[in-house]
N, C-alpha and C. Protein backbone atom coordinates (compact mmCIF):
# COMPACT_ATOMS: atom_id res chain seq x y z
N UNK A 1 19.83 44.18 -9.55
CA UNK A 1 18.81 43.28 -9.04
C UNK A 1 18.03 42.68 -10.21
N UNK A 2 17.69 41.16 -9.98
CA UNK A 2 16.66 40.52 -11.11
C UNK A 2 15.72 40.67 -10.65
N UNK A 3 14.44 40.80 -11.53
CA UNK A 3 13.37 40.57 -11.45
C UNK A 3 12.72 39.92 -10.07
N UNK A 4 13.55 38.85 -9.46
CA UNK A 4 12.94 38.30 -8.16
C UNK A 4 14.09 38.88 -7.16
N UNK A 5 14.42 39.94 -7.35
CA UNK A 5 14.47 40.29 -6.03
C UNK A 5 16.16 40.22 -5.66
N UNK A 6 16.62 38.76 -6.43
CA UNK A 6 18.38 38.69 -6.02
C UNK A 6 18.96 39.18 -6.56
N UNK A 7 20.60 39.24 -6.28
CA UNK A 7 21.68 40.34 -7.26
C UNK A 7 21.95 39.07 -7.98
N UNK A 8 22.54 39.60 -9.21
CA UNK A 8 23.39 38.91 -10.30
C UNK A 8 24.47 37.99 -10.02
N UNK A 9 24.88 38.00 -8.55
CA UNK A 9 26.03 37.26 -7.93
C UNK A 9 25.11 36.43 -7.22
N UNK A 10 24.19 36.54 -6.36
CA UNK A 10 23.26 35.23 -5.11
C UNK A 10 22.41 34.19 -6.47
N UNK A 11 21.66 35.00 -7.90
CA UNK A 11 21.58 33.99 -8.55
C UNK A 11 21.98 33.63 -9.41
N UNK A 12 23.17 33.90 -9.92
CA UNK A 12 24.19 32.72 -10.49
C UNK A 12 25.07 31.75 -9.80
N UNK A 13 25.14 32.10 -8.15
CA UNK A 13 25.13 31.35 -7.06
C UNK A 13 24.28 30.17 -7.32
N UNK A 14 22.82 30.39 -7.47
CA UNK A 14 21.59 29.36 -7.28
C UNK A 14 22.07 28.61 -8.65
N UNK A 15 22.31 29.57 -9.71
CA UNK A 15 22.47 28.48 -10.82
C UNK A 15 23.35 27.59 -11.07
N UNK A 16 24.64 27.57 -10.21
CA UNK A 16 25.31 26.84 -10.26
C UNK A 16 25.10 25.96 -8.92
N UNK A 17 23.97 26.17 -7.72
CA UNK A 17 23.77 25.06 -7.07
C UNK A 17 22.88 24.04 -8.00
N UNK A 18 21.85 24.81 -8.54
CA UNK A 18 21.40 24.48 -9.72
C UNK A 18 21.93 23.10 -10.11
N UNK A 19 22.66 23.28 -11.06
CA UNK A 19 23.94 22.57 -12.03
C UNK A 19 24.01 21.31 -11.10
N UNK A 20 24.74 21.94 -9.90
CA UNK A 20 25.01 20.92 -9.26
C UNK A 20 24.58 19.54 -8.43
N UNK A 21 23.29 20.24 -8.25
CA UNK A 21 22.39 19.19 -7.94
C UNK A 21 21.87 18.25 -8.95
N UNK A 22 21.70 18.71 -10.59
CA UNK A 22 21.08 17.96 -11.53
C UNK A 22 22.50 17.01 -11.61
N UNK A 23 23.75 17.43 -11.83
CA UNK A 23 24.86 16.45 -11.48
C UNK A 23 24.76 15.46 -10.62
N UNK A 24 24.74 16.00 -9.60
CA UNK A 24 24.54 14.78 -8.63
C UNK A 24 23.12 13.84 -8.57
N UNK A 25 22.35 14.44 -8.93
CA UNK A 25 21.53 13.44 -9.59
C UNK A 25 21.91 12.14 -10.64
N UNK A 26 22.36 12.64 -12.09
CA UNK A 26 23.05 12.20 -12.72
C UNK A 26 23.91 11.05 -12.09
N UNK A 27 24.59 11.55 -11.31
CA UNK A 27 25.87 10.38 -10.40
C UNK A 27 25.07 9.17 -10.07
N UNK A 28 24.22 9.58 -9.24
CA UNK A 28 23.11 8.84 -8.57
C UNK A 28 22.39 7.92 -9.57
N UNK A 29 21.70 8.10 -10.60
CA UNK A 29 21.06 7.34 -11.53
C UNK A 29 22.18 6.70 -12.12
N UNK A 30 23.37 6.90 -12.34
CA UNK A 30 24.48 6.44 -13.06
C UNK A 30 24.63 5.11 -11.69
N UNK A 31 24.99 5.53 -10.82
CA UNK A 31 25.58 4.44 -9.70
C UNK A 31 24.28 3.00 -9.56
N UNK A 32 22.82 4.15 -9.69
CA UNK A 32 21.46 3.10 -9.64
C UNK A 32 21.22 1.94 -10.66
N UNK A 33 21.56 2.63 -11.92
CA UNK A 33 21.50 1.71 -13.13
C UNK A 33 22.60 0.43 -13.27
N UNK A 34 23.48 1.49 -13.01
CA UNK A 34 25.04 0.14 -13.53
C UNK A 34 25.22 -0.14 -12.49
N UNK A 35 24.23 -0.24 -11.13
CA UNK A 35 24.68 -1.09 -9.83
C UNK A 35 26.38 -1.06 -9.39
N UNK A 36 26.78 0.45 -9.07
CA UNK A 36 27.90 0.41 -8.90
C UNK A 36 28.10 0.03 -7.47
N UNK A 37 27.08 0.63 -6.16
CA UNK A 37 27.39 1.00 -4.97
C UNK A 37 28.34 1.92 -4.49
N UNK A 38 29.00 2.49 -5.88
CA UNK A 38 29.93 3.77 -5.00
C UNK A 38 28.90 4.73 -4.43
N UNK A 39 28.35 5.45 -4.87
CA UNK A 39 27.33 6.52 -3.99
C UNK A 39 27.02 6.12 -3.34
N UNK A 40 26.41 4.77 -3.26
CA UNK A 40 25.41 4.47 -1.62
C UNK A 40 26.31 4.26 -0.41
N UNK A 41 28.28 4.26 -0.48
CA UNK A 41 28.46 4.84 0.61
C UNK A 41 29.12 6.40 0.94
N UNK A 42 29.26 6.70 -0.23
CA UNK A 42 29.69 8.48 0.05
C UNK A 42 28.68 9.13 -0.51
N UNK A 43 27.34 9.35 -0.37
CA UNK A 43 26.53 9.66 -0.52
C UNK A 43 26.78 11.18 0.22
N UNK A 44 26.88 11.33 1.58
CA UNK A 44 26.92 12.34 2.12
C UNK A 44 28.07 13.21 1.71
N UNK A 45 28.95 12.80 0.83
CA UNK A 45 29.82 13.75 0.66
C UNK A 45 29.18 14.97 -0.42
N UNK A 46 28.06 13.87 -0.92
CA UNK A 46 27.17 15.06 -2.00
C UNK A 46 26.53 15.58 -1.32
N UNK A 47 25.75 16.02 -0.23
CA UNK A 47 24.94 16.45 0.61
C UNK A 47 25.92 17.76 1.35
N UNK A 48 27.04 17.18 1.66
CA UNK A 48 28.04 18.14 2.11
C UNK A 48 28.22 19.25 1.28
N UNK A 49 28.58 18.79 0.26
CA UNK A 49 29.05 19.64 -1.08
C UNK A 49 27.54 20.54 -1.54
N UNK A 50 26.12 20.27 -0.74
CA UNK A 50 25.33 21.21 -1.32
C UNK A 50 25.13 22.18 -0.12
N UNK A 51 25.66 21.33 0.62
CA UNK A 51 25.77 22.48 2.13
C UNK A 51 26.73 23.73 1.87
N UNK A 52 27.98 23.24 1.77
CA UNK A 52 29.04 24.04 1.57
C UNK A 52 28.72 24.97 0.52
N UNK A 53 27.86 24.67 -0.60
CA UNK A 53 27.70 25.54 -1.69
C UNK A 53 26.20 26.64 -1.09
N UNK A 54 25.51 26.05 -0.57
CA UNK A 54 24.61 27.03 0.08
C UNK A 54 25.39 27.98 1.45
N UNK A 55 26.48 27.59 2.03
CA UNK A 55 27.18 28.84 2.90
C UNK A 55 27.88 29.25 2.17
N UNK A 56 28.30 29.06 0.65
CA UNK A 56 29.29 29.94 -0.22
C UNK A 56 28.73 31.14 -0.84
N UNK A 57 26.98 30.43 -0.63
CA UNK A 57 25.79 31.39 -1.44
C UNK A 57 25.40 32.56 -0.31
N UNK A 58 25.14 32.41 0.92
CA UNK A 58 25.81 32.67 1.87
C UNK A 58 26.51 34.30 1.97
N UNK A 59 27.90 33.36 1.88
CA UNK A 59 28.81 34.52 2.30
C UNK A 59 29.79 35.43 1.31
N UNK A 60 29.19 34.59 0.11
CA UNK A 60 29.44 35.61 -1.14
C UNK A 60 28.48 35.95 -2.01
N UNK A 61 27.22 35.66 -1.96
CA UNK A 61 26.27 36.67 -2.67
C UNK A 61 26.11 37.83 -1.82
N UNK A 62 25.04 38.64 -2.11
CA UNK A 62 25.08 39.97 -1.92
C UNK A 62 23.71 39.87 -0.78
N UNK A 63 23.22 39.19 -0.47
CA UNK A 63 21.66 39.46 -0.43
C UNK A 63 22.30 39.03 0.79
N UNK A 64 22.57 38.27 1.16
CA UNK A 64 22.88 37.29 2.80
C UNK A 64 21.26 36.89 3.11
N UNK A 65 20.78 36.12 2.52
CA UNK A 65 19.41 35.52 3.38
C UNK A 65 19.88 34.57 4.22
N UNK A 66 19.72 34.32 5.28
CA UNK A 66 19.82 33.49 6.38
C UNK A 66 18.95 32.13 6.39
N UNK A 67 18.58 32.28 5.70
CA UNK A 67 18.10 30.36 4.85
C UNK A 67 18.94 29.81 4.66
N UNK A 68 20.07 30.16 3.64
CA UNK A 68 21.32 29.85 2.76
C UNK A 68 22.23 29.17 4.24
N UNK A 69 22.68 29.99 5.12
CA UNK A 69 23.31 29.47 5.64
C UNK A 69 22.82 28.54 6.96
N UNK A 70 21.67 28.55 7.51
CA UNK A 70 20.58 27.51 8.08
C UNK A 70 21.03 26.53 8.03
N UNK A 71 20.62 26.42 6.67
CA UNK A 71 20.26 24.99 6.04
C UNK A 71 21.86 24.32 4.99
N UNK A 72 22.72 25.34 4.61
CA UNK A 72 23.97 24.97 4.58
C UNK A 72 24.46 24.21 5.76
N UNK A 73 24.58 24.48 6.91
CA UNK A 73 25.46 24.05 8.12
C UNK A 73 24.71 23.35 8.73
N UNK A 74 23.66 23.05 9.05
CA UNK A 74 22.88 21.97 9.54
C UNK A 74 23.10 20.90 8.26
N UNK A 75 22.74 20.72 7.00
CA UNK A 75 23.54 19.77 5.92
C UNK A 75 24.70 19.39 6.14
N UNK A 76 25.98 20.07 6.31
CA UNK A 76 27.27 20.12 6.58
C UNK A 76 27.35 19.17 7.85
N UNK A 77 26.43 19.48 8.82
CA UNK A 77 26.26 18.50 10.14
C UNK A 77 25.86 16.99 9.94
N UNK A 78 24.54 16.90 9.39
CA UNK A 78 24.28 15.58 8.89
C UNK A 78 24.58 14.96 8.16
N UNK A 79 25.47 15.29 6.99
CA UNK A 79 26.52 14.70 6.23
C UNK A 79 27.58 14.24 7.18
N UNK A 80 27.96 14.77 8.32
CA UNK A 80 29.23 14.06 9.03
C UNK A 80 28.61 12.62 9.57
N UNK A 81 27.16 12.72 10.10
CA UNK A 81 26.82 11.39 10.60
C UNK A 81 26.47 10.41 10.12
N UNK A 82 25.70 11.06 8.91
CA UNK A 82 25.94 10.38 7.50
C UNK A 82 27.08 9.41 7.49
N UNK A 83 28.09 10.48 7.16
CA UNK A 83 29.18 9.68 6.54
C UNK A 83 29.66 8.78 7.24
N UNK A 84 29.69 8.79 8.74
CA UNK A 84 30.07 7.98 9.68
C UNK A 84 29.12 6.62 9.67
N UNK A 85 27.24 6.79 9.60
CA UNK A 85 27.12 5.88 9.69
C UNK A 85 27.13 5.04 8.71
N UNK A 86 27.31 5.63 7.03
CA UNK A 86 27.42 4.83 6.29
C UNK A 86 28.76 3.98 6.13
N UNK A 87 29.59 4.32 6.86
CA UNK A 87 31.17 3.12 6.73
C UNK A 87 30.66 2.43 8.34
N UNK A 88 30.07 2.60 8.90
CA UNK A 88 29.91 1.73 10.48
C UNK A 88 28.43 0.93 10.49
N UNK A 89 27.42 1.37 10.59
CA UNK A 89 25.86 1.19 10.84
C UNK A 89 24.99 2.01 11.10
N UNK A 90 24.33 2.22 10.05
CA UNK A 90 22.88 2.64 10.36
C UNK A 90 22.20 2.48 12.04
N UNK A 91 22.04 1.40 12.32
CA UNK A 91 22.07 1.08 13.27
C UNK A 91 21.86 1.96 14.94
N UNK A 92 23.49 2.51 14.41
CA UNK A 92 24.01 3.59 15.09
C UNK A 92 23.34 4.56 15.92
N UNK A 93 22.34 4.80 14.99
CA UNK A 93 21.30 5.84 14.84
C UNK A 93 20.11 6.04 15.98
N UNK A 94 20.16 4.69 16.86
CA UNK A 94 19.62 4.54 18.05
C UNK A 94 19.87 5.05 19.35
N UNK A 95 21.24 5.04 19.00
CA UNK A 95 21.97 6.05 19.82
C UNK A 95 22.32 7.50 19.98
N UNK A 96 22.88 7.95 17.88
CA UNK A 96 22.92 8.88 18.01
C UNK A 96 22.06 9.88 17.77
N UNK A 97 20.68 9.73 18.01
CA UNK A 97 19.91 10.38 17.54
C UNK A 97 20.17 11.99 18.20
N UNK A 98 19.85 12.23 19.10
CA UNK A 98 20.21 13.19 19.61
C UNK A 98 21.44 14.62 19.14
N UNK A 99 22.25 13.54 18.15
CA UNK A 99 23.07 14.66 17.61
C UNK A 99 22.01 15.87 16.89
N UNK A 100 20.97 15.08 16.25
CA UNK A 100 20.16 16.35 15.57
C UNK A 100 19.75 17.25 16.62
N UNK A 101 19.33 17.16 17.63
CA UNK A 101 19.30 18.49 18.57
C UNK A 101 20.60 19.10 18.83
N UNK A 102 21.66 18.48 18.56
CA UNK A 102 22.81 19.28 18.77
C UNK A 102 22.64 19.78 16.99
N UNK A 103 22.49 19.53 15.93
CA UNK A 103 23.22 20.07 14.85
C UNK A 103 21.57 21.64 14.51
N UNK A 104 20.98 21.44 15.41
CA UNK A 104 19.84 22.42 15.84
C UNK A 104 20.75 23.65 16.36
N UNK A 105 21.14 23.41 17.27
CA UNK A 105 22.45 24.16 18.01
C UNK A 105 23.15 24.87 17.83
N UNK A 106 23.81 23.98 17.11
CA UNK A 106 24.80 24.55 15.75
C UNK A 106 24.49 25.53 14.68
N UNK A 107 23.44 25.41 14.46
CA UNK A 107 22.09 26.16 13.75
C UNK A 107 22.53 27.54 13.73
N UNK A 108 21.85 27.62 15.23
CA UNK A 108 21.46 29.12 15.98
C UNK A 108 22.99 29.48 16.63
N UNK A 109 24.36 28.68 16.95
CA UNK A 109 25.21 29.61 16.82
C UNK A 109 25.77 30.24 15.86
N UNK A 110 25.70 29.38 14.75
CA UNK A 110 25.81 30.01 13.53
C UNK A 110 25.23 31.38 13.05
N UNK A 111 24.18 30.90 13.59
CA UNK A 111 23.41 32.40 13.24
C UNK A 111 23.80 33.11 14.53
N UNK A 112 24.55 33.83 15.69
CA UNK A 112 25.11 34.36 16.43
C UNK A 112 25.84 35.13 15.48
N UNK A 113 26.79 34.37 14.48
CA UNK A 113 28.18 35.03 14.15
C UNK A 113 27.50 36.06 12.68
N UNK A 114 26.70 35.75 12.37
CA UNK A 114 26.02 36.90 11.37
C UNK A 114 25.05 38.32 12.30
N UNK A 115 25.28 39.53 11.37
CA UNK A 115 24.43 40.18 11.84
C UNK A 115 24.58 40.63 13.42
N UNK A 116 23.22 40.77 14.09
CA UNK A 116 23.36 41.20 14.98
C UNK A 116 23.95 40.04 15.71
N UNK A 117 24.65 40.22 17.32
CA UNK A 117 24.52 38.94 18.03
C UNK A 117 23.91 39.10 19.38
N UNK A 118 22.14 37.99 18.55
CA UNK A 118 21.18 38.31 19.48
C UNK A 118 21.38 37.08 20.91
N UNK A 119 21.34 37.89 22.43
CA UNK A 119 21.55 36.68 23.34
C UNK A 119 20.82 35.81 23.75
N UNK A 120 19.80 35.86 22.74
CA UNK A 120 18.69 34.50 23.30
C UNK A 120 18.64 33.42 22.25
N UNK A 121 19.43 34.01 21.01
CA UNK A 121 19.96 33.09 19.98
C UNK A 121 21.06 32.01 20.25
N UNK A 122 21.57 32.48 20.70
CA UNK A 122 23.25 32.12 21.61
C UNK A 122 22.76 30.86 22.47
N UNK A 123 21.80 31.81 23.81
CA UNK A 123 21.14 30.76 24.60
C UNK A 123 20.45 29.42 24.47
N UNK A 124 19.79 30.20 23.01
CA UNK A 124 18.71 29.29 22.55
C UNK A 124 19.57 27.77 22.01
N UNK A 125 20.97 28.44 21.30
CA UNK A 125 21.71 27.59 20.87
C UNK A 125 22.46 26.48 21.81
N UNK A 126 23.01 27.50 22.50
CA UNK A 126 23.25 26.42 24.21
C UNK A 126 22.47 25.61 24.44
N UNK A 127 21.22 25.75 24.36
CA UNK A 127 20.42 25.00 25.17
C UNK A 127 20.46 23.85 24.76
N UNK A 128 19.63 23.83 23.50
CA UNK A 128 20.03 23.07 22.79
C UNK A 128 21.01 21.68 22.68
N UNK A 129 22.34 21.84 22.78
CA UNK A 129 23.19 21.25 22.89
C UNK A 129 23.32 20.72 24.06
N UNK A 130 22.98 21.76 25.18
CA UNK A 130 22.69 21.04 26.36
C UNK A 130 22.43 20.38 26.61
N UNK A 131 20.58 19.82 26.08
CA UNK A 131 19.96 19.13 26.06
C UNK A 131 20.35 18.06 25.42
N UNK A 132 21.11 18.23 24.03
CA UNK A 132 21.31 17.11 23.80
C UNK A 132 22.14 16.20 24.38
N UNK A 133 23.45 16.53 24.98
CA UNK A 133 24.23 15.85 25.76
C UNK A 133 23.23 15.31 26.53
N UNK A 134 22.38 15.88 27.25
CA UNK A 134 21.73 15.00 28.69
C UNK A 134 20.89 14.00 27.80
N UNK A 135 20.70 13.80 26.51
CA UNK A 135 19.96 12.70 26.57
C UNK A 135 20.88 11.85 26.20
N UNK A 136 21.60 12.17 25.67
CA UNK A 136 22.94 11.10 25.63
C UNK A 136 23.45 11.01 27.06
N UNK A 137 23.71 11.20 27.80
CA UNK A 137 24.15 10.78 29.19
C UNK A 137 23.27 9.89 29.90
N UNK A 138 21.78 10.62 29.78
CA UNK A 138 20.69 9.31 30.24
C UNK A 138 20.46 8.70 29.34
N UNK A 139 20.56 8.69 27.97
CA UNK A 139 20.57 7.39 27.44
C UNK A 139 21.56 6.25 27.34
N UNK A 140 22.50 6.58 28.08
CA UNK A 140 23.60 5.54 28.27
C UNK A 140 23.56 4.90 29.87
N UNK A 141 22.84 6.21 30.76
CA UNK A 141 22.61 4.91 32.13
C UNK A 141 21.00 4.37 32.12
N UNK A 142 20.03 4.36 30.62
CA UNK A 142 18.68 3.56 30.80
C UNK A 142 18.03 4.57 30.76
N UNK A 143 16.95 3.73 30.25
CA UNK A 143 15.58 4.05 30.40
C UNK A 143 14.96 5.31 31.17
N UNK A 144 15.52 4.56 32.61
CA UNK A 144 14.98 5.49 33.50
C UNK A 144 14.82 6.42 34.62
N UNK A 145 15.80 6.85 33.56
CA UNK A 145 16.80 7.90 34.03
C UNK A 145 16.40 9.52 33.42
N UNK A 146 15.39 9.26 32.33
CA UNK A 146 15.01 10.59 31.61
C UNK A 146 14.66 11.60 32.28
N UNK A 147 14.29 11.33 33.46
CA UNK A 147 13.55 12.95 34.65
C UNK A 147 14.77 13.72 34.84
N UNK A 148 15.86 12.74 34.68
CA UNK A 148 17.00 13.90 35.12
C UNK A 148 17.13 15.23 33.85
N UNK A 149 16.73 14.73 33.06
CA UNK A 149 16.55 16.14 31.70
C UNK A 149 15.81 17.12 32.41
N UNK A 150 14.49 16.71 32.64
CA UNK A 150 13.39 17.95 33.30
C UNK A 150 13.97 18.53 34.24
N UNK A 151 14.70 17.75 35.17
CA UNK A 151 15.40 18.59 36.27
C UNK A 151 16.19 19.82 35.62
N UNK A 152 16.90 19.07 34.86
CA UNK A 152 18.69 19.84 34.57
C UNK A 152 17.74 21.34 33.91
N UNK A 153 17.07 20.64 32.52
CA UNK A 153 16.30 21.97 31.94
C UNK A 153 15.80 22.87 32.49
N UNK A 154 14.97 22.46 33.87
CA UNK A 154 14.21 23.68 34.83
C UNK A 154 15.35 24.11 35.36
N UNK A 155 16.45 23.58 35.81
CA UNK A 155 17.47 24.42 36.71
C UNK A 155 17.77 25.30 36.00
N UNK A 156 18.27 24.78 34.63
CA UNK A 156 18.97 26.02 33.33
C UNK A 156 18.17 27.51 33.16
N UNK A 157 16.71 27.01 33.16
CA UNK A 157 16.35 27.95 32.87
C UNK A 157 16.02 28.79 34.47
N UNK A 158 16.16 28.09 35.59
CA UNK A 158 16.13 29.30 36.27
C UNK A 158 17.72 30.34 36.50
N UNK A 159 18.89 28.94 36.03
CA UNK A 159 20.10 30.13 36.29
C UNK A 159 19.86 31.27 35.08
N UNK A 160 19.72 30.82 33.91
CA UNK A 160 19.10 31.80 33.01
C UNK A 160 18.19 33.40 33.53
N UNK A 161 17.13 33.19 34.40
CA UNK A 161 16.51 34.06 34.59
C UNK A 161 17.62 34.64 35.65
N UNK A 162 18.21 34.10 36.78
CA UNK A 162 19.09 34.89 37.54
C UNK A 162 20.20 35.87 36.70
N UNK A 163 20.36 35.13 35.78
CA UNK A 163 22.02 35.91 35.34
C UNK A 163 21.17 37.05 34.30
N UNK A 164 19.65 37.18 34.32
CA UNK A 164 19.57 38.78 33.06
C UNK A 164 19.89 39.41 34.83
């Protein structure tokens, strides 16, 4: 153990996310200066790559803090929409907003497969996703159509209370 607490493997982990981020910085000021525009559309593939390196920190350091992989796989998530909306439209984004309550989701099943597997984590994660579909469903028949969420949500949570 160092001084703060991590093993010799979680922070030479950090030091090479470390590294990697001042790199990709680097890229970035390189693409800003000489006006390349390559980064400004694979941008998210660097975002990915700090995701992936925070679930590597994850699931091969020693410590397993559950930050590391949080915030790894929720990155890993928004880099996909990222990447999508940067070859299509920003734009996009009017629509898909809602994926972030799904990559919320994604979150907390993730955290299911570590550790214990707690069932209101699971749920919590369902829900989630649940929810997000229904606003994508009423946001594709209007406006005003949103009560059908409050419905669906109160039903959920009463089949919820039936099935403990």
């Amino acid at each position: 153990m160092h001084g703060n607490g991590l093993t010799r493997s979680t922070a030479n982990s950090i030091k090479r996310l470390a590294f990697l981020l001042i790199l990709i910085g680097l890229l970035i000021a390189l693409d800003t200066f000489l006006k390349l525009d390559v980064i400004y559309r694979l941008w998210p593939i660097l975002i990915a790559m700090v995701g992936g390196g925070l679930i590597g920190i994850f699931y091969h350091g020693n410590s397993q803090v559950p930050m590391f992989l949080v915030t790894g796989v929720y990155l890993l998530c928004f880099s996909g929409l990222a990447l999508y909306c940067s070859f299509t439209s920003w734009t996009a984004m009017a629509r898909l907003w809602p994926l972030f309550i799904t990559f919320l989701g994604v979150v907390f099943l993730a955290l299911c497969t570590i550790r214990e597997k707690r069932r209101m984590v699971l749920l919590a994660g369902l829900l989630l996703i649940s929810l997000s579909a229904m606003f994508s469903v009423t946001q594709s028949f209007g406006a005003g159509w949103w009560w059908i969420i409050l419905i669906l949500v109160g039903l959920s949570i009463l089949v919820a209370e039936k099935v403990k």
